[in-house]
C-alpha atoms as a PDB file:
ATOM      1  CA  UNK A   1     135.204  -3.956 -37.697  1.00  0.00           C
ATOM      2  CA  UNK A   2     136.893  -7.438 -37.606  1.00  0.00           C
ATOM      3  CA  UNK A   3     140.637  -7.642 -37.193  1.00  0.00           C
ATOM      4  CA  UNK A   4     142.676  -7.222 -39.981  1.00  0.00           C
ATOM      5  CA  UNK A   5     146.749  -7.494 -38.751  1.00  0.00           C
ATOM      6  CA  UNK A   6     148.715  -9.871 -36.735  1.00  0.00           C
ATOM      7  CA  UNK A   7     152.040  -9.422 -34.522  1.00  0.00           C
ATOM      8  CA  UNK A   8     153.881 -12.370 -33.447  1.00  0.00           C
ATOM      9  CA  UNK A   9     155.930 -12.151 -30.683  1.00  0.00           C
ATOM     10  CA  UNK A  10     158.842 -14.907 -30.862  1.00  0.00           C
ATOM     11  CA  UNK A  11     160.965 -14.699 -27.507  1.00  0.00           C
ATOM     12  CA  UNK A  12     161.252 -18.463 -27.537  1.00  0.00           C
ATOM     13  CA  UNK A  13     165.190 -19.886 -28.419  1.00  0.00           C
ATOM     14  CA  UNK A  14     163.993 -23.331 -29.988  1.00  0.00           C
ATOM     15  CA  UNK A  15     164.324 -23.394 -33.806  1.00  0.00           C
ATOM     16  CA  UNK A  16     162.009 -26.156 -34.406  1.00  0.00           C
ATOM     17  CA  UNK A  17     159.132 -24.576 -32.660  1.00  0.00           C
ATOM     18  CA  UNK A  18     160.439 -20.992 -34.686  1.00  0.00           C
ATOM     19  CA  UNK A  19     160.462 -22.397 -37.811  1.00  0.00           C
ATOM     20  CA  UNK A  20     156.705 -24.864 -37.473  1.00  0.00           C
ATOM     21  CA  UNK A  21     154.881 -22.230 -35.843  1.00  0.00           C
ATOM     22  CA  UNK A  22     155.061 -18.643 -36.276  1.00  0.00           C
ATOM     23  CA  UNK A  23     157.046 -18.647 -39.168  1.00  0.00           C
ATOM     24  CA  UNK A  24     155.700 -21.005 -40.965  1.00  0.00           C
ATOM     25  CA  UNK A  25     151.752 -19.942 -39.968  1.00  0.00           C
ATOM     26  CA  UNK A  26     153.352 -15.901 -40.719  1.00  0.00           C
ATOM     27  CA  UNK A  27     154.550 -17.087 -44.562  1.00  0.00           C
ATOM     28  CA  UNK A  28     150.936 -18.192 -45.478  1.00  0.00           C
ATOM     29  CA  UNK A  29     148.936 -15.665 -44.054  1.00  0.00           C
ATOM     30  CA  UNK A  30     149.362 -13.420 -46.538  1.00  0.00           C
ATOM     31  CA  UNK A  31     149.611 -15.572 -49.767  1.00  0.00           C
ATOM     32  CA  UNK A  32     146.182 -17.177 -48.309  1.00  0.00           C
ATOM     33  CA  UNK A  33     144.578 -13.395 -46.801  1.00  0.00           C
ATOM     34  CA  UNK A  34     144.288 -14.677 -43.944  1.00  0.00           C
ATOM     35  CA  UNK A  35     145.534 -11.169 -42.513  1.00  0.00           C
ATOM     36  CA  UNK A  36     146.136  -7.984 -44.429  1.00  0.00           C
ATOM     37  CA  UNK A  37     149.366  -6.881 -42.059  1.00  0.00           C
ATOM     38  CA  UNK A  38     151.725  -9.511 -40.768  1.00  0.00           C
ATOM     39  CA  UNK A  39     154.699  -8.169 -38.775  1.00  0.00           C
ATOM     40  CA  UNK A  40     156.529 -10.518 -36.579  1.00  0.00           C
ATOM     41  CA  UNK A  41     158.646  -9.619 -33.538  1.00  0.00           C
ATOM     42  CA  UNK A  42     162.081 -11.221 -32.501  1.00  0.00           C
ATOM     43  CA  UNK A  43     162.368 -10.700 -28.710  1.00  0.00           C
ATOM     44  CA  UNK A  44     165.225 -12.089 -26.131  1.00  0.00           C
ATOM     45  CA  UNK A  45     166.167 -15.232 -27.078  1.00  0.00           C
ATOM     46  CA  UNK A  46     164.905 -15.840 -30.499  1.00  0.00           C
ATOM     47  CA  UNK A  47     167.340 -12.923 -31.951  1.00  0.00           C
ATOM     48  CA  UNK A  48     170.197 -15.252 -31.646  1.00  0.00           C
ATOM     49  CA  UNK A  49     168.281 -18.124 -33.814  1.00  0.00           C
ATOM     50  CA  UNK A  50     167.817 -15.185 -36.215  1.00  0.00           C
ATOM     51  CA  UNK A  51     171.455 -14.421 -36.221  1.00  0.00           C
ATOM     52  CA  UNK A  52     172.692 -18.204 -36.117  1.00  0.00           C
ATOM     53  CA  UNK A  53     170.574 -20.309 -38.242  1.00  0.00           C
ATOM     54  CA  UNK A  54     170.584 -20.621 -41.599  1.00  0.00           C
ATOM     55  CA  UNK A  55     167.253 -22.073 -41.884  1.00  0.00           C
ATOM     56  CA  UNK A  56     165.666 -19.576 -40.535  1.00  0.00           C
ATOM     57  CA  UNK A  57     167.118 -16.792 -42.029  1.00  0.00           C
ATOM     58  CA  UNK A  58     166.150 -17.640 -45.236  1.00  0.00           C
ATOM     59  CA  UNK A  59     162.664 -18.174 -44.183  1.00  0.00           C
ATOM     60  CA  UNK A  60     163.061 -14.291 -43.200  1.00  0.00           C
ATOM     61  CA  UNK A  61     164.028 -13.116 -46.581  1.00  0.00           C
ATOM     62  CA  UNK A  62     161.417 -15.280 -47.893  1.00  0.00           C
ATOM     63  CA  UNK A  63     159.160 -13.899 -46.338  1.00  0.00           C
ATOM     64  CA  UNK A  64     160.105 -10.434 -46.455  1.00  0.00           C
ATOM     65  CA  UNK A  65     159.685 -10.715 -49.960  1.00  0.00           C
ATOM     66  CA  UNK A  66     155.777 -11.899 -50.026  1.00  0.00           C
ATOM     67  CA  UNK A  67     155.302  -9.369 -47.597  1.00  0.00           C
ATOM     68  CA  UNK A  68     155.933  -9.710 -44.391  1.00  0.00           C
ATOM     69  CA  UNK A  69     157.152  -7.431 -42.035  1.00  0.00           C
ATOM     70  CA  UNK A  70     159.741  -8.119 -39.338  1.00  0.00           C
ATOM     71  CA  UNK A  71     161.511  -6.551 -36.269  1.00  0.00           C
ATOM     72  CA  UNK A  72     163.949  -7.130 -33.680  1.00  0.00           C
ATOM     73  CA  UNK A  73     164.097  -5.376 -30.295  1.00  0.00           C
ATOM     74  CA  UNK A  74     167.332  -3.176 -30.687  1.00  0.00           C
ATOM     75  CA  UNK A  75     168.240  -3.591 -27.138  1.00  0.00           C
ATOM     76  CA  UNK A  76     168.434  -7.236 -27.024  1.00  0.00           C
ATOM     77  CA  UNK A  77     169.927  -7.146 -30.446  1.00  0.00           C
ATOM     78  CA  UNK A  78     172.780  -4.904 -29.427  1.00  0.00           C
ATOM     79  CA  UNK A  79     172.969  -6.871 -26.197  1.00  0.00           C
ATOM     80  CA  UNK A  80     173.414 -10.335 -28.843  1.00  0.00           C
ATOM     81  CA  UNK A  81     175.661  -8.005 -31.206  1.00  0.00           C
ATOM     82  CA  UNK A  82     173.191  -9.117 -33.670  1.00  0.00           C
ATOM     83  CA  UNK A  83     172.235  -5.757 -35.348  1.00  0.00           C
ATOM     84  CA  UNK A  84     174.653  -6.088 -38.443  1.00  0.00           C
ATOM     85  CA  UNK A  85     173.151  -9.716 -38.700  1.00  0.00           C
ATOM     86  CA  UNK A  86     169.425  -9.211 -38.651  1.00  0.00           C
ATOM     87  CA  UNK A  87     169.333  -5.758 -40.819  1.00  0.00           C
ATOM     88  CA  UNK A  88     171.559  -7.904 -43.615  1.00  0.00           C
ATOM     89  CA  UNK A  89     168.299 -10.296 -43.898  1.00  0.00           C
ATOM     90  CA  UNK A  90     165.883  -7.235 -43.464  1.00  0.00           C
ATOM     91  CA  UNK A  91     165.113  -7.183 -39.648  1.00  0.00           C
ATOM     92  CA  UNK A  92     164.688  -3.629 -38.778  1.00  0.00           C
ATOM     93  CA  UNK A  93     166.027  -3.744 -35.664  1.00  0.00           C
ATOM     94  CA  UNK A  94     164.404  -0.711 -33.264  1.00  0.00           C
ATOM     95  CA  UNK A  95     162.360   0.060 -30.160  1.00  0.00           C
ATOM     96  CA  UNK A  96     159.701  -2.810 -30.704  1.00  0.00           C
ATOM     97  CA  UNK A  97     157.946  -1.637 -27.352  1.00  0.00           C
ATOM     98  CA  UNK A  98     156.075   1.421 -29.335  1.00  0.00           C
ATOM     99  CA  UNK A  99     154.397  -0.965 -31.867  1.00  0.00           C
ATOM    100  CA  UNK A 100     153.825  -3.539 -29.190  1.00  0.00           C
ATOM    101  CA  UNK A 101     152.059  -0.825 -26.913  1.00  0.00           C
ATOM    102  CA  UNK A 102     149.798   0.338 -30.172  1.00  0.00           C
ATOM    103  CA  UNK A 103     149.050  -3.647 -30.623  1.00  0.00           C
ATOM    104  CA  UNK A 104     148.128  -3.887 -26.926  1.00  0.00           C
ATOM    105  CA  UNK A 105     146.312  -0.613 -27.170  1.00  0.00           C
ATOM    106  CA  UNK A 106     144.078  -1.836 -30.111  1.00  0.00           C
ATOM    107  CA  UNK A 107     142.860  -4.966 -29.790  1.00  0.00           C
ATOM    108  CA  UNK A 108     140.219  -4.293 -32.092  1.00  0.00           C
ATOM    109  CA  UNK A 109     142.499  -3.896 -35.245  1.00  0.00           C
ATOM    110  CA  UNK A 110     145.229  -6.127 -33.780  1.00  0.00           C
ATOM    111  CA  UNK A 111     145.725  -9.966 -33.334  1.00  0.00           C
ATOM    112  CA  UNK A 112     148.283 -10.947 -31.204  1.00  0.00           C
ATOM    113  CA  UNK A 113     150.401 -13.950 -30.633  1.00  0.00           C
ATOM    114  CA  UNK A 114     153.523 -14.721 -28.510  1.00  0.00           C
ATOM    115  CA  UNK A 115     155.714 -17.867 -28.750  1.00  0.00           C
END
């Protein structure tokens, strides 16, 4: 059974490798099936890009809308006070450790990238 769903893990705080890597390789994956499931992880760091620019945060709700699936790990977001910020753009902020252990756990089903 090949591989059908991606998780990107951003922990990285620069915008312009953000914005011309995982999001912009995350927005055409679906449009182009290149995965069935896309769900992309903001980690340390990269929660404050989320929360501070603009360009990115409309990428999000771009995004969101074609189908992609995002979350924020709600201890660094609380940590950022970013929670308010991310969940307005459709971030579900939580404990991204279970669906990161699942990932980890099934490598047959899951690709998995980290930036």
């Amino acid at each position: 059974m090949a591989k059908e769903n991606l998780l990107i893990v951003i922990s990285t705080n620069n915008v312009d490798s953000i914005l011309k890597f995982p999001l912009l390789y995350g927005g055409v994956s679906l449009p182009r099936e290149y995965w069935k499931r896309v769900h992309i992880m903001f980690w340390g760091a990269s929660i404050l890009c989320a929360k501070n620019n603009e360009q990115i945060r409309e990428k999000v709700e771009t995004m969101i809308k074609d189908g992609v699936e995002f979350s924020s790990c709600i201890i660094c977001a609380q940590e950022y006070d970013a929670i308010t910020s991310l969940e307005s753009i459709g971030i579900v902020c939580n404990h991204t450790g279970e669906l990161l252990t699942t990932a980890l756990k099934n490598d047959d089903i899951w690709a998995m990238m980290t930036i």
